[in-house]
PDB file of N, CA and C in Angstrom:
ATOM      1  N   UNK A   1      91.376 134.912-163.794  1.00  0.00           N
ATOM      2  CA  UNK A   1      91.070 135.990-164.705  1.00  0.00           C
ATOM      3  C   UNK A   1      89.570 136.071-164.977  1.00  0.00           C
ATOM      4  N   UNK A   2      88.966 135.007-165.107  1.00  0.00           N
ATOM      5  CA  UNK A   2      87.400 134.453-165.152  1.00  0.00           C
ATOM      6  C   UNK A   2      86.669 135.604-163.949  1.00  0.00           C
ATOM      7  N   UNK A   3      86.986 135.043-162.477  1.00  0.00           N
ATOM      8  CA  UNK A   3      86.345 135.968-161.814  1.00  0.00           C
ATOM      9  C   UNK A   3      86.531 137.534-161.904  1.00  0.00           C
ATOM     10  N   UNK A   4      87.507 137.985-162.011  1.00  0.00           N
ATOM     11  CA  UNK A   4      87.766 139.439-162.250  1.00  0.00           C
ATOM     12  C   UNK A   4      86.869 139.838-163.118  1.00  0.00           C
ATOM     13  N   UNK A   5      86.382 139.255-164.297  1.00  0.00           N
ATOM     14  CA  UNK A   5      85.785 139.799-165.800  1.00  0.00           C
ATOM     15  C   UNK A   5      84.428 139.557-165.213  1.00  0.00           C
ATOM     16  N   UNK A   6      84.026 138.591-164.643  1.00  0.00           N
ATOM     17  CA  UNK A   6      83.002 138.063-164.032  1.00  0.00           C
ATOM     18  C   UNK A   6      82.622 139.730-163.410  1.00  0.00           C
ATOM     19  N   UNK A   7      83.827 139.906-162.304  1.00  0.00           N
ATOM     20  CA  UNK A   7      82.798 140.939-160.969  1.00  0.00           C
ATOM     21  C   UNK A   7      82.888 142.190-162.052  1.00  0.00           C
ATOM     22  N   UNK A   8      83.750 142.354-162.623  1.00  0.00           N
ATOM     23  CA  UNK A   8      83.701 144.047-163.481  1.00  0.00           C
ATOM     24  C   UNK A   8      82.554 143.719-164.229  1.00  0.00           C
ATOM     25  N   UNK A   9      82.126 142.394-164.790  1.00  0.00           N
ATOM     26  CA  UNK A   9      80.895 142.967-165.675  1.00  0.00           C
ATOM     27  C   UNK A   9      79.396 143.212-164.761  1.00  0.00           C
ATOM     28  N   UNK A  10      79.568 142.398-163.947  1.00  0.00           N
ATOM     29  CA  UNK A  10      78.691 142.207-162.763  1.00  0.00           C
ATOM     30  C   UNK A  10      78.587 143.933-162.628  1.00  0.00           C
ATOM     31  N   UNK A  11      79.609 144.416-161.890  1.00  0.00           N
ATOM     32  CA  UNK A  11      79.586 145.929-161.253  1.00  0.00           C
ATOM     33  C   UNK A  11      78.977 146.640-162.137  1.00  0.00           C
ATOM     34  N   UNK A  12      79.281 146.403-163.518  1.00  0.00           N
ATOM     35  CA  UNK A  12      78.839 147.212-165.177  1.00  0.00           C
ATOM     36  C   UNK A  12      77.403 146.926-165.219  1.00  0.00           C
ATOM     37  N   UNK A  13      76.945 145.987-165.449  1.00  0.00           N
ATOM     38  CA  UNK A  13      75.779 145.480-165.121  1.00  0.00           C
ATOM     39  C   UNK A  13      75.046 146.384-163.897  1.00  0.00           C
ATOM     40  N   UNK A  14      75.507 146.025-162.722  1.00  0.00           N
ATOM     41  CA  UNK A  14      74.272 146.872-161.209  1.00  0.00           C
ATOM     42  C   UNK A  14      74.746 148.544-161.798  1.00  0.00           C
ATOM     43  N   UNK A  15      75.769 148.801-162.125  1.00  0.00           N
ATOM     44  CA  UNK A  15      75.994 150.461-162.404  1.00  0.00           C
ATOM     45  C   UNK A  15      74.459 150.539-163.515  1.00  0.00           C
ATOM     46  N   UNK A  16      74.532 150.023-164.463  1.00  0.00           N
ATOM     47  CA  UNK A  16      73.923 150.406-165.703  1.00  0.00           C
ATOM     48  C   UNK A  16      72.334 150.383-165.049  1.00  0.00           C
ATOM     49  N   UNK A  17      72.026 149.422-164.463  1.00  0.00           N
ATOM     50  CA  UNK A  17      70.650 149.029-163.557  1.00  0.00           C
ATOM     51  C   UNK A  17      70.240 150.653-162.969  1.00  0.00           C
ATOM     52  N   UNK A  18      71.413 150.470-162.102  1.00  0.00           N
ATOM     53  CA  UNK A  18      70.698 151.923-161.157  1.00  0.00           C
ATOM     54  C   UNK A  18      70.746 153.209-161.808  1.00  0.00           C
ATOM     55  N   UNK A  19      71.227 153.004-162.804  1.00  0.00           N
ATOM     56  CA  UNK A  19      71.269 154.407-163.758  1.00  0.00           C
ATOM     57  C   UNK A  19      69.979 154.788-164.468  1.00  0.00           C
ATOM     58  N   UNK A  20      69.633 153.932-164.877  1.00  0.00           N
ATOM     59  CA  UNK A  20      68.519 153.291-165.749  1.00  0.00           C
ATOM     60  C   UNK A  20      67.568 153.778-164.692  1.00  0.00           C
ATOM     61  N   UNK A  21      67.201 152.866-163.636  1.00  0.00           N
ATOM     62  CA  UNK A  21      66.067 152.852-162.395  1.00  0.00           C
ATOM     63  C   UNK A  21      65.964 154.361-162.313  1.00  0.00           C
ATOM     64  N   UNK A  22      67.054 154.728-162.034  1.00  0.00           N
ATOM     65  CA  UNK A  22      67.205 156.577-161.228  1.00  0.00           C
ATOM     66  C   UNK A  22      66.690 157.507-162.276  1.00  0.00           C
ATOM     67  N   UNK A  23      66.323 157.012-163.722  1.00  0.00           N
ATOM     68  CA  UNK A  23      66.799 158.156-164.997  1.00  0.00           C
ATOM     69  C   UNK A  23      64.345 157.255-164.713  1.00  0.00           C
ATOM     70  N   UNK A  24      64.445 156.122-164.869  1.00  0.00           N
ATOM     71  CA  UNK A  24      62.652 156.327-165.250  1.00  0.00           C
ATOM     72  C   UNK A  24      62.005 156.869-163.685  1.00  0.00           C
ATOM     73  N   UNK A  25      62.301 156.491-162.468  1.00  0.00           N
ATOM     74  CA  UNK A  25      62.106 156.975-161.229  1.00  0.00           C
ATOM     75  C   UNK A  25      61.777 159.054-161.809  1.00  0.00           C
ATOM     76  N   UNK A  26      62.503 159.196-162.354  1.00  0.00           N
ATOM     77  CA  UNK A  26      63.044 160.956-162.527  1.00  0.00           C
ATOM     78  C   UNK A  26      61.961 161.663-163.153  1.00  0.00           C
ATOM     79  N   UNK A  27      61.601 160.460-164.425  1.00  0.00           N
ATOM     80  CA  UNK A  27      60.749 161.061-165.454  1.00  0.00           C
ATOM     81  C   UNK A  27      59.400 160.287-165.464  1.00  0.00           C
ATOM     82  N   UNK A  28      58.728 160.024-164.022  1.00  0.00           N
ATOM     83  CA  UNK A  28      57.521 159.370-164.352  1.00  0.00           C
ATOM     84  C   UNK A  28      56.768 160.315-164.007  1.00  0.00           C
ATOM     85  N   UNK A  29      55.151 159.837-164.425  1.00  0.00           N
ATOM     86  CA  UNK A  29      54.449 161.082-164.548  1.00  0.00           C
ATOM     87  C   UNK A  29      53.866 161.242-163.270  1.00  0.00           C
ATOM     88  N   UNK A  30      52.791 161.911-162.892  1.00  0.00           N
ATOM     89  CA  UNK A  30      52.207 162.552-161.812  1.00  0.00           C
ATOM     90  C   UNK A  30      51.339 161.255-161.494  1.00  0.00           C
ATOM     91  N   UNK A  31      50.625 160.553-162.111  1.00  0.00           N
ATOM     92  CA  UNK A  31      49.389 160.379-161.735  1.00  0.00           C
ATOM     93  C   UNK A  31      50.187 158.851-161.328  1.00  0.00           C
ATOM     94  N   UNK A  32      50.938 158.305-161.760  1.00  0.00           N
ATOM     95  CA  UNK A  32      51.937 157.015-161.256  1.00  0.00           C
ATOM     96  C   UNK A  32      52.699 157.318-160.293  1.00  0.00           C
ATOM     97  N   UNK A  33      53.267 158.250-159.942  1.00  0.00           N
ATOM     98  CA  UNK A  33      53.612 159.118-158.862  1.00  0.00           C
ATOM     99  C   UNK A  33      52.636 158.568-157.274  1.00  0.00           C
ATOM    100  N   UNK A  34      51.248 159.359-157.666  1.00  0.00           N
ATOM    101  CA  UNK A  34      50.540 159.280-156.519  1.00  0.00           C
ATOM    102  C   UNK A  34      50.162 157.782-156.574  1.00  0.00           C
ATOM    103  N   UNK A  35      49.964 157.053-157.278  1.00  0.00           N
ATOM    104  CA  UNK A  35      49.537 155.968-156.900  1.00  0.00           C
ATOM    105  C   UNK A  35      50.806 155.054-156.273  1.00  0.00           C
ATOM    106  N   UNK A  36      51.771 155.258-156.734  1.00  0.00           N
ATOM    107  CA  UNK A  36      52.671 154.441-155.943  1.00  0.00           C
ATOM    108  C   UNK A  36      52.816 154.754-153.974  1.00  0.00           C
ATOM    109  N   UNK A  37      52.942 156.073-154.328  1.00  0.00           N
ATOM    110  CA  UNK A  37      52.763 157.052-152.630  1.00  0.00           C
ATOM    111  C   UNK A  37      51.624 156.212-152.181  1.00  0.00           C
ATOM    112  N   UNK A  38      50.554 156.136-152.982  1.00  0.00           N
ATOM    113  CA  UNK A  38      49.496 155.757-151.825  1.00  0.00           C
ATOM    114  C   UNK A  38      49.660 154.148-151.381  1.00  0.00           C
ATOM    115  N   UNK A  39      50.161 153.774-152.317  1.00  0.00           N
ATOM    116  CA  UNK A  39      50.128 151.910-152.315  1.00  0.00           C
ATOM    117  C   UNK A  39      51.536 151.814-151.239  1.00  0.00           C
ATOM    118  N   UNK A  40      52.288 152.939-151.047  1.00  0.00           N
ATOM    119  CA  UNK A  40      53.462 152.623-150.070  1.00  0.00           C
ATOM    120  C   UNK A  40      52.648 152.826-149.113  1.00  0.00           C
ATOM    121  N   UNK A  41      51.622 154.172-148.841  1.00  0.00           N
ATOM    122  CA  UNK A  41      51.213 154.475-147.732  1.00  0.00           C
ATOM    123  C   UNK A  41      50.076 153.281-146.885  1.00  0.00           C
ATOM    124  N   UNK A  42      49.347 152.369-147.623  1.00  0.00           N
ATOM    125  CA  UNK A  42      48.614 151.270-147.413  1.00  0.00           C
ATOM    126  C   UNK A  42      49.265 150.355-146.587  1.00  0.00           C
ATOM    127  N   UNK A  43      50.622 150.248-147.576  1.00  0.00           N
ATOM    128  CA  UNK A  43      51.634 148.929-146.755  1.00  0.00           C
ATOM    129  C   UNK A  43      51.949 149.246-145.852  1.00  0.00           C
ATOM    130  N   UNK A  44      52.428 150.605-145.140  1.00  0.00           N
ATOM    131  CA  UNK A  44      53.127 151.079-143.690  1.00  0.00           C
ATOM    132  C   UNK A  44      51.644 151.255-142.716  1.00  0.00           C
ATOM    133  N   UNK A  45      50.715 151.115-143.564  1.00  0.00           N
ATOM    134  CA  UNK A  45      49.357 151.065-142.212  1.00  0.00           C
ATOM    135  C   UNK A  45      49.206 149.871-141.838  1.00  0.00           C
ATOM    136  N   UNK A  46      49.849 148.572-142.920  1.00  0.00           N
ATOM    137  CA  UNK A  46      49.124 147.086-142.739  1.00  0.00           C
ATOM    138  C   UNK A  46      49.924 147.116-141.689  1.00  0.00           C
ATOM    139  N   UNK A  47      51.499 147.214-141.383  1.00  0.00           N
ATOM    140  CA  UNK A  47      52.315 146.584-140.546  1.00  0.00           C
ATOM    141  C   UNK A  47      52.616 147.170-139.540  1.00  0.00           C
ATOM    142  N   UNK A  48      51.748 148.227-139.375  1.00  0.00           N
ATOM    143  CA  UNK A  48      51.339 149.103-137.755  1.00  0.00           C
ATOM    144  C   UNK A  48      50.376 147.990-137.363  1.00  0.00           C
ATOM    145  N   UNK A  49      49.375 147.300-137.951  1.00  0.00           N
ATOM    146  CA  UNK A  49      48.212 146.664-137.525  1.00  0.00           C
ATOM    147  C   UNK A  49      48.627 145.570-136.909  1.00  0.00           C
ATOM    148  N   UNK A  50      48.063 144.698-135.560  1.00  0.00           N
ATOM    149  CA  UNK A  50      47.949 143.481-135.390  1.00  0.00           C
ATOM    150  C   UNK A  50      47.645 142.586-135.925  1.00  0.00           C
ATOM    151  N   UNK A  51      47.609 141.431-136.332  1.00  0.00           N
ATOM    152  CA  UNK A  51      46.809 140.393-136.979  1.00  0.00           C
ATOM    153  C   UNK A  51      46.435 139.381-135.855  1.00  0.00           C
ATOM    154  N   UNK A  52      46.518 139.409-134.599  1.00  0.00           N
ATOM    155  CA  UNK A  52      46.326 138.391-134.268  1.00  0.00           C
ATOM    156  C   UNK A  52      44.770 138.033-134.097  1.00  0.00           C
ATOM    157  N   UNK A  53      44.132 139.670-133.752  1.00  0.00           N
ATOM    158  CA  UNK A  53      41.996 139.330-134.309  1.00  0.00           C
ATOM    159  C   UNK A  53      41.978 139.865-135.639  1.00  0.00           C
ATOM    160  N   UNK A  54      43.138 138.710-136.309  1.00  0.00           N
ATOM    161  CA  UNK A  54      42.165 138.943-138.071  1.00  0.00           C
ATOM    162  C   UNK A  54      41.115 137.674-137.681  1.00  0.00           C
ATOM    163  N   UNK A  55      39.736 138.198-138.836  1.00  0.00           N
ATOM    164  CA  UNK A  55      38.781 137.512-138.533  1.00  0.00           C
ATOM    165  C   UNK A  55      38.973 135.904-138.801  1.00  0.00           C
ATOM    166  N   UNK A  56      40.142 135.437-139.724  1.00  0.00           N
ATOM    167  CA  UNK A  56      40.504 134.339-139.534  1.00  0.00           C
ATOM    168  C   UNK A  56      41.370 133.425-138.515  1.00  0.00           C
ATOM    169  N   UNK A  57      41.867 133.783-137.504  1.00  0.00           N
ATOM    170  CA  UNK A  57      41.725 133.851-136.451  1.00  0.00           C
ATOM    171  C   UNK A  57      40.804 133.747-135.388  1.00  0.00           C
ATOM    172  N   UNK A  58      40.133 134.199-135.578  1.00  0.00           N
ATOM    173  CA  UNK A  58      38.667 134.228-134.979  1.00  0.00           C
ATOM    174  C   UNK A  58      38.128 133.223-134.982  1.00  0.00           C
ATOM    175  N   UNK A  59      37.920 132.798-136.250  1.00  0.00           N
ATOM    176  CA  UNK A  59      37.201 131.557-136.738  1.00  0.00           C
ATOM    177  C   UNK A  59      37.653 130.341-136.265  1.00  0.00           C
ATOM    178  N   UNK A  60      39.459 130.720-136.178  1.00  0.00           N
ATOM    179  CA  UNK A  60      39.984 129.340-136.188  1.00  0.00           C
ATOM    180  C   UNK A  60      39.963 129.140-134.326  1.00  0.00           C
ATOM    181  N   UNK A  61      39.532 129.892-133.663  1.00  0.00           N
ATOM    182  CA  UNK A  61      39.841 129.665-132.693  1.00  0.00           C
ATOM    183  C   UNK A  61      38.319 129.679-132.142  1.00  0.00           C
ATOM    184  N   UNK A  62      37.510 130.356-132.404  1.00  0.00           N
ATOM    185  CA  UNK A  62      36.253 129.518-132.266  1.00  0.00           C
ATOM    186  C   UNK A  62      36.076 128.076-132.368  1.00  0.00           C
ATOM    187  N   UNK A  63      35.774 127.771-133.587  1.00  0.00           N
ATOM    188  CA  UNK A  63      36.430 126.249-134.162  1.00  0.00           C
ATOM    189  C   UNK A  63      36.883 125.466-132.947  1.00  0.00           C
ATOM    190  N   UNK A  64      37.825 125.570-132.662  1.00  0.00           N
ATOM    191  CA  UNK A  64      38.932 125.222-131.804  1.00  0.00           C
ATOM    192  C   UNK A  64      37.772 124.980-130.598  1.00  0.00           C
ATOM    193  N   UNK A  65      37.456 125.899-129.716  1.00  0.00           N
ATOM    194  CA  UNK A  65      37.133 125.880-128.534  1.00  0.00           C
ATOM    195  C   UNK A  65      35.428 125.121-128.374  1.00  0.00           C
ATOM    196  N   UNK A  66      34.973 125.149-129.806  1.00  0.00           N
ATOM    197  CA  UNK A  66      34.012 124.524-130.010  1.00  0.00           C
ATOM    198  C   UNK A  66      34.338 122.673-130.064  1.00  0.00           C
ATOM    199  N   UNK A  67      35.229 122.295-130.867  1.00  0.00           N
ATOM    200  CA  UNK A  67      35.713 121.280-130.753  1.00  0.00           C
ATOM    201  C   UNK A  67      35.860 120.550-129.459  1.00  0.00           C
ATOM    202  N   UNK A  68      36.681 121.156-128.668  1.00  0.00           N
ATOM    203  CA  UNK A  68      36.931 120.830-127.212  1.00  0.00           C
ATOM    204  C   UNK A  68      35.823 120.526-126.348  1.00  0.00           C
ATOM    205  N   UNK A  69      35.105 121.901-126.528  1.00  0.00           N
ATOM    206  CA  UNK A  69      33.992 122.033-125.812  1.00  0.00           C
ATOM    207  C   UNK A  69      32.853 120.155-126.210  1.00  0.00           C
ATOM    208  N   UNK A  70      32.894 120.540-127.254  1.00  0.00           N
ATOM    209  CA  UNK A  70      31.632 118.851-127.475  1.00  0.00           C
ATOM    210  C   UNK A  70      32.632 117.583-127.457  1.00  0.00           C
ATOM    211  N   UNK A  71      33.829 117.632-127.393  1.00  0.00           N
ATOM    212  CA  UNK A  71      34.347 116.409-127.179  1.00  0.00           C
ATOM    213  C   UNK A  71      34.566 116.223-125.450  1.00  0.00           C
ATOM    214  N   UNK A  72      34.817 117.239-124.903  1.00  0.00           N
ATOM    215  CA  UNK A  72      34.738 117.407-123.752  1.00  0.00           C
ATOM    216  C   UNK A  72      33.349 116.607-122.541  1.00  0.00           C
ATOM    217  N   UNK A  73      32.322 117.308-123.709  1.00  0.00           N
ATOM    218  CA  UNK A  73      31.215 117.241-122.813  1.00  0.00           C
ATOM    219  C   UNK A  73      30.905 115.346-123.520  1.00  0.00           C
ATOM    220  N   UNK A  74      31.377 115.081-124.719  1.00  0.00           N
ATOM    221  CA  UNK A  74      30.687 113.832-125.136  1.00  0.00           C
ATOM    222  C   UNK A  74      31.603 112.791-124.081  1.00  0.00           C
ATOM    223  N   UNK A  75      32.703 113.181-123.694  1.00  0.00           N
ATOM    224  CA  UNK A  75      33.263 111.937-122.760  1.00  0.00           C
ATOM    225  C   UNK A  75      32.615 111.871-121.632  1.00  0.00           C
ATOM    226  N   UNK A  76      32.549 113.413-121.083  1.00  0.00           N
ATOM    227  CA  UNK A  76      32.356 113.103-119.454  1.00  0.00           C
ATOM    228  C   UNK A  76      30.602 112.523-119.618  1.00  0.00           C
ATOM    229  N   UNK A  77      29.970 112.802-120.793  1.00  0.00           N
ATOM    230  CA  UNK A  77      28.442 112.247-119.936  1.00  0.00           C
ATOM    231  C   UNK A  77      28.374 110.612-120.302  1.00  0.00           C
ATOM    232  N   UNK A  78      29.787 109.970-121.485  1.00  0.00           N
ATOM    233  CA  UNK A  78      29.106 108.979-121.845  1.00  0.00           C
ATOM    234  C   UNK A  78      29.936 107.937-120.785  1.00  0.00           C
ATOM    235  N   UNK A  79      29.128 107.327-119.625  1.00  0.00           N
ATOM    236  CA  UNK A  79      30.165 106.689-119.068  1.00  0.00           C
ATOM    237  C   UNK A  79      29.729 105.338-119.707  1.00  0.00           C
ATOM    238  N   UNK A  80      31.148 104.414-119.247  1.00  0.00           N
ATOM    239  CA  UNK A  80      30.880 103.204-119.430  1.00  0.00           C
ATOM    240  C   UNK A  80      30.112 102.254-119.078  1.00  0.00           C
ATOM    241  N   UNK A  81      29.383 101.502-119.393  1.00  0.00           N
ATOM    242  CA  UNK A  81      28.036 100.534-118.243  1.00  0.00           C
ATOM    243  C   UNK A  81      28.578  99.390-117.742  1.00  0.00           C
ATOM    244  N   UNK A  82      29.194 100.067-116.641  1.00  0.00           N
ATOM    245  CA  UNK A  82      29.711  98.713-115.575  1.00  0.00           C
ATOM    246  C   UNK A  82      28.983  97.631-115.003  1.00  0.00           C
ATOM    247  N   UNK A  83      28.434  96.741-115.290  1.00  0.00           N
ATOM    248  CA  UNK A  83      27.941  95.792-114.311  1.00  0.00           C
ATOM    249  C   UNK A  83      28.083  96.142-112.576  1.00  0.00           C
ATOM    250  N   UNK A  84      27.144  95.902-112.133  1.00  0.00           N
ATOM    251  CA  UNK A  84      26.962  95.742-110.574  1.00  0.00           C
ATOM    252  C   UNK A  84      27.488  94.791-109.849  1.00  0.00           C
ATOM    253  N   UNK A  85      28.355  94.188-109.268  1.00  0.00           N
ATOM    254  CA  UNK A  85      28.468  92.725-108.509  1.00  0.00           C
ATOM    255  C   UNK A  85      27.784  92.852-107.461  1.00  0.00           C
ATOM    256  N   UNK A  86      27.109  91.405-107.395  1.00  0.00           N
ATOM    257  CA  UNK A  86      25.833  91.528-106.354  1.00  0.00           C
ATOM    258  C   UNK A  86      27.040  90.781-105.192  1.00  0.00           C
ATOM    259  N   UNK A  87      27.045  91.449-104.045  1.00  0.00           N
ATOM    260  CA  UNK A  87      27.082  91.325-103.136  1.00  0.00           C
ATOM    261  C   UNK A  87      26.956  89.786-102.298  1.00  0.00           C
ATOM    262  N   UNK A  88      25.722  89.896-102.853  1.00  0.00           N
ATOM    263  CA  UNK A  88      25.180  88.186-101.619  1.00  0.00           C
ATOM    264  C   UNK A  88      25.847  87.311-101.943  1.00  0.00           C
ATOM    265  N   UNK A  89      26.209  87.290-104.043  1.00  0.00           N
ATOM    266  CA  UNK A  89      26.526  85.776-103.838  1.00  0.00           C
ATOM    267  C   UNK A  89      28.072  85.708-103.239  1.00  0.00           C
ATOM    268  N   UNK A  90      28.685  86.697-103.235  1.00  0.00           N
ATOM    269  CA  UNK A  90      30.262  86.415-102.990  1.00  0.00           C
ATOM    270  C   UNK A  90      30.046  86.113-101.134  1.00  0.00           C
ATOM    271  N   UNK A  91      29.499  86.711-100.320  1.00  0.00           N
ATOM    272  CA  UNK A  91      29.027  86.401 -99.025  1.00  0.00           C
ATOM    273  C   UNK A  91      28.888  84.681 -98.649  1.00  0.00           C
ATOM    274  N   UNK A  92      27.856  84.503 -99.885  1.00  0.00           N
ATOM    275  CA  UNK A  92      27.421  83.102-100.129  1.00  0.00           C
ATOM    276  C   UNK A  92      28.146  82.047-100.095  1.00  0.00           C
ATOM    277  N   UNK A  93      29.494  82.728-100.928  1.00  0.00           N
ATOM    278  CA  UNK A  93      30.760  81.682-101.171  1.00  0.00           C
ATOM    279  C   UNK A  93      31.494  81.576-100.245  1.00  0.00           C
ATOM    280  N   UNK A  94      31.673  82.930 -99.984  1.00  0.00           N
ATOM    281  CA  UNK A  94      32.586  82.919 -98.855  1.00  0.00           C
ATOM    282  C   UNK A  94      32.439  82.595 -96.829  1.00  0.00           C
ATOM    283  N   UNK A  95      31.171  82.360 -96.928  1.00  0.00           N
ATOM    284  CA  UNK A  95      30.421  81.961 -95.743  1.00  0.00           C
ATOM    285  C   UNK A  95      31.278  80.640 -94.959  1.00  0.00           C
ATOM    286  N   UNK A  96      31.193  80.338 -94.019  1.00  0.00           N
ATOM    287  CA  UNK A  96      31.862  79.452 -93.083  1.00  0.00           C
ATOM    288  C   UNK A  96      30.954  78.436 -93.460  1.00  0.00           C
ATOM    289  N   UNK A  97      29.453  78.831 -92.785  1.00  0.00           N
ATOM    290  CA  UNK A  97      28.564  77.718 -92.418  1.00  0.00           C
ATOM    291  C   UNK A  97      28.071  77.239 -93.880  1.00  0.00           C
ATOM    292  N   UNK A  98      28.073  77.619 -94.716  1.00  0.00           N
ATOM    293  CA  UNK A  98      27.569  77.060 -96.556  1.00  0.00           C
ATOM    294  C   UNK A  98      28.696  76.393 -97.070  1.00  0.00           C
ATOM    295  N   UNK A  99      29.205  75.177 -96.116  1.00  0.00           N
ATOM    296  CA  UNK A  99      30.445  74.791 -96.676  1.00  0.00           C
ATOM    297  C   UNK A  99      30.008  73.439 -97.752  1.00  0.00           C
ATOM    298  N   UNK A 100      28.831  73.110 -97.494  1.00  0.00           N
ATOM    299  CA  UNK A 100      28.362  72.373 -98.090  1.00  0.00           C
ATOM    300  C   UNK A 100      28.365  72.744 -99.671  1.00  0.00           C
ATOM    301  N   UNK A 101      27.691  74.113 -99.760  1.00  0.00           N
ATOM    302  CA  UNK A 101      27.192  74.565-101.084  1.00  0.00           C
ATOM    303  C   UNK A 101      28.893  74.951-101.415  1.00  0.00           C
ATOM    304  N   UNK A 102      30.034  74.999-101.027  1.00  0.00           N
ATOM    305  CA  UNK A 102      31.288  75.394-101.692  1.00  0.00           C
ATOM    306  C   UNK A 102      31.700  74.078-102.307  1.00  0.00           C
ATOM    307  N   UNK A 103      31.559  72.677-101.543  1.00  0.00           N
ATOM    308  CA  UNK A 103      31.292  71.565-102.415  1.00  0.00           C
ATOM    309  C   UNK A 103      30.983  71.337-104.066  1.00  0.00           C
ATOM    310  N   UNK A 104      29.992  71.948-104.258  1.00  0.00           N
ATOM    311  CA  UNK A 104      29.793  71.744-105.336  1.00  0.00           C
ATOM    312  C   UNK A 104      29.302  72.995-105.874  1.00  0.00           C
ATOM    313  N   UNK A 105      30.461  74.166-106.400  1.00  0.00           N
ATOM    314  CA  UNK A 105      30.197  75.027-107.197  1.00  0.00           C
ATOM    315  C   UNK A 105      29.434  75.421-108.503  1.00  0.00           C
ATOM    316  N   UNK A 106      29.327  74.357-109.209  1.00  0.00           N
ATOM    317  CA  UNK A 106      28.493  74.216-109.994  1.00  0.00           C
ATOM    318  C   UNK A 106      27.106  74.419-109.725  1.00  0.00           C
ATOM    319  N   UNK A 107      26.065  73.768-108.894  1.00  0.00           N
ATOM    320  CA  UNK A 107      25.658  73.879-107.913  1.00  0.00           C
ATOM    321  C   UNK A 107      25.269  75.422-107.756  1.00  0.00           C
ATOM    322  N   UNK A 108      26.462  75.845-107.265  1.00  0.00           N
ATOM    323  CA  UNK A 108      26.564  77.843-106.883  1.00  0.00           C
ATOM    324  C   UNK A 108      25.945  78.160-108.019  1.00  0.00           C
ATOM    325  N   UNK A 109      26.972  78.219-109.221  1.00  0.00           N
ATOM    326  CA  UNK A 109      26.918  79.126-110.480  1.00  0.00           C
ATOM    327  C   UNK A 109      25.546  79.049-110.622  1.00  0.00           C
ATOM    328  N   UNK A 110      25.028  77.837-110.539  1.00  0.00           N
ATOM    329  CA  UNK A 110      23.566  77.536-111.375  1.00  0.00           C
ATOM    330  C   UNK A 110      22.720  78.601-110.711  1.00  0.00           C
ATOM    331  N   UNK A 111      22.751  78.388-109.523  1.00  0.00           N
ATOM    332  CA  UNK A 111      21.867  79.403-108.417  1.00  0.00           C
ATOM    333  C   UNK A 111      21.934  80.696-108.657  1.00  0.00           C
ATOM    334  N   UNK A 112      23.107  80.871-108.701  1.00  0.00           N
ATOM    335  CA  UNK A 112      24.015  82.438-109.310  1.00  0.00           C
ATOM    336  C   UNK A 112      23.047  83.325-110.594  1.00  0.00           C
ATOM    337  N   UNK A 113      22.974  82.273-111.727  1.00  0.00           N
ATOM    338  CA  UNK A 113      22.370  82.273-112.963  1.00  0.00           C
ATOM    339  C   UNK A 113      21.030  82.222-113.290  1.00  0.00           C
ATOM    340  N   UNK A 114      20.546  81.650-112.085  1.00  0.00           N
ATOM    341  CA  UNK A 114      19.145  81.793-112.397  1.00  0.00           C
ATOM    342  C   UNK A 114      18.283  82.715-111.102  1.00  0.00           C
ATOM    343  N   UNK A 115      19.113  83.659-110.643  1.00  0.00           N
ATOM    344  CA  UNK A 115      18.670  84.672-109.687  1.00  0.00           C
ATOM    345  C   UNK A 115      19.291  85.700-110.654  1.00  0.00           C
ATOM    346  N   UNK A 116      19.946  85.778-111.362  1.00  0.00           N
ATOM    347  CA  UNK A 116      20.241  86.855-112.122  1.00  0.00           C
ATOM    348  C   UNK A 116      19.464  87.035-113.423  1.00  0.00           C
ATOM    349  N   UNK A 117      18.879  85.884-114.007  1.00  0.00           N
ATOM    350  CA  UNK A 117      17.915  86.001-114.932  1.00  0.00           C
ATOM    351  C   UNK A 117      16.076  86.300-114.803  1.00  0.00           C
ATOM    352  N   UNK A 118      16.150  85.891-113.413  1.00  0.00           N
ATOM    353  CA  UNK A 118      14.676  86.555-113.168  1.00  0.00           C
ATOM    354  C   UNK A 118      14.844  87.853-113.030  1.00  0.00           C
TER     355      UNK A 118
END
């Protein structure tokens, strides 16, 4: 019984609403009139428009490509500083006839270490 009284007052209620709406809609004046017309006519121009070059947009995608752009360029120029391996001494080690100097590596390193510090 609750819902029944519920939807009839409900219906009584939206009846009385649109009666009301339809009766000040009827009797407003001229100059509220045009301003509403024009403020409808504003909104049906916004949503003809694109937004996708609103100028915020713009910005954000500048931004964007600027970002890339200097992180881009800061990797590729900063390379890492690899050491060189010199060549001779691994030759050195690995030689047939320097079997002597594979004897005593220590020996090597030292040689190694103090051709690399001059």
């Amino acid at each position: 019984m609750t819902k029944q009284f519920d939807s009839n007052s409900d219906a009584t209620l939206q009846e009385m609403l649109v009666k009301s709406l339809d009766h000040s809609v009827e009797h407003m004046d001229a100059r509220t009139l045009s301003r509403l017309n024009q403020a409808r006519n504003r909104a049906l121009d916004q949503t003809g428009r694109s937004h996708l070059f609103n100028s915020q947009w713009v910005k954000a995608a500048t931004f964007a490509v600027l970002v890339v752009t200097v992180v881009n360029g800061w990797l590729m120029f900063t390379t890492p500083d690899v050491q060189q391996m010199n060549t001779d001494d691994f030759e050195l080690l690995i030689a047939n006839e320097d079997f002597e100097l594979l004897q005593d590596l220590d020996f090597v390193a030292w040689m190694i270490e103090e051709e690399n510090a001059s």
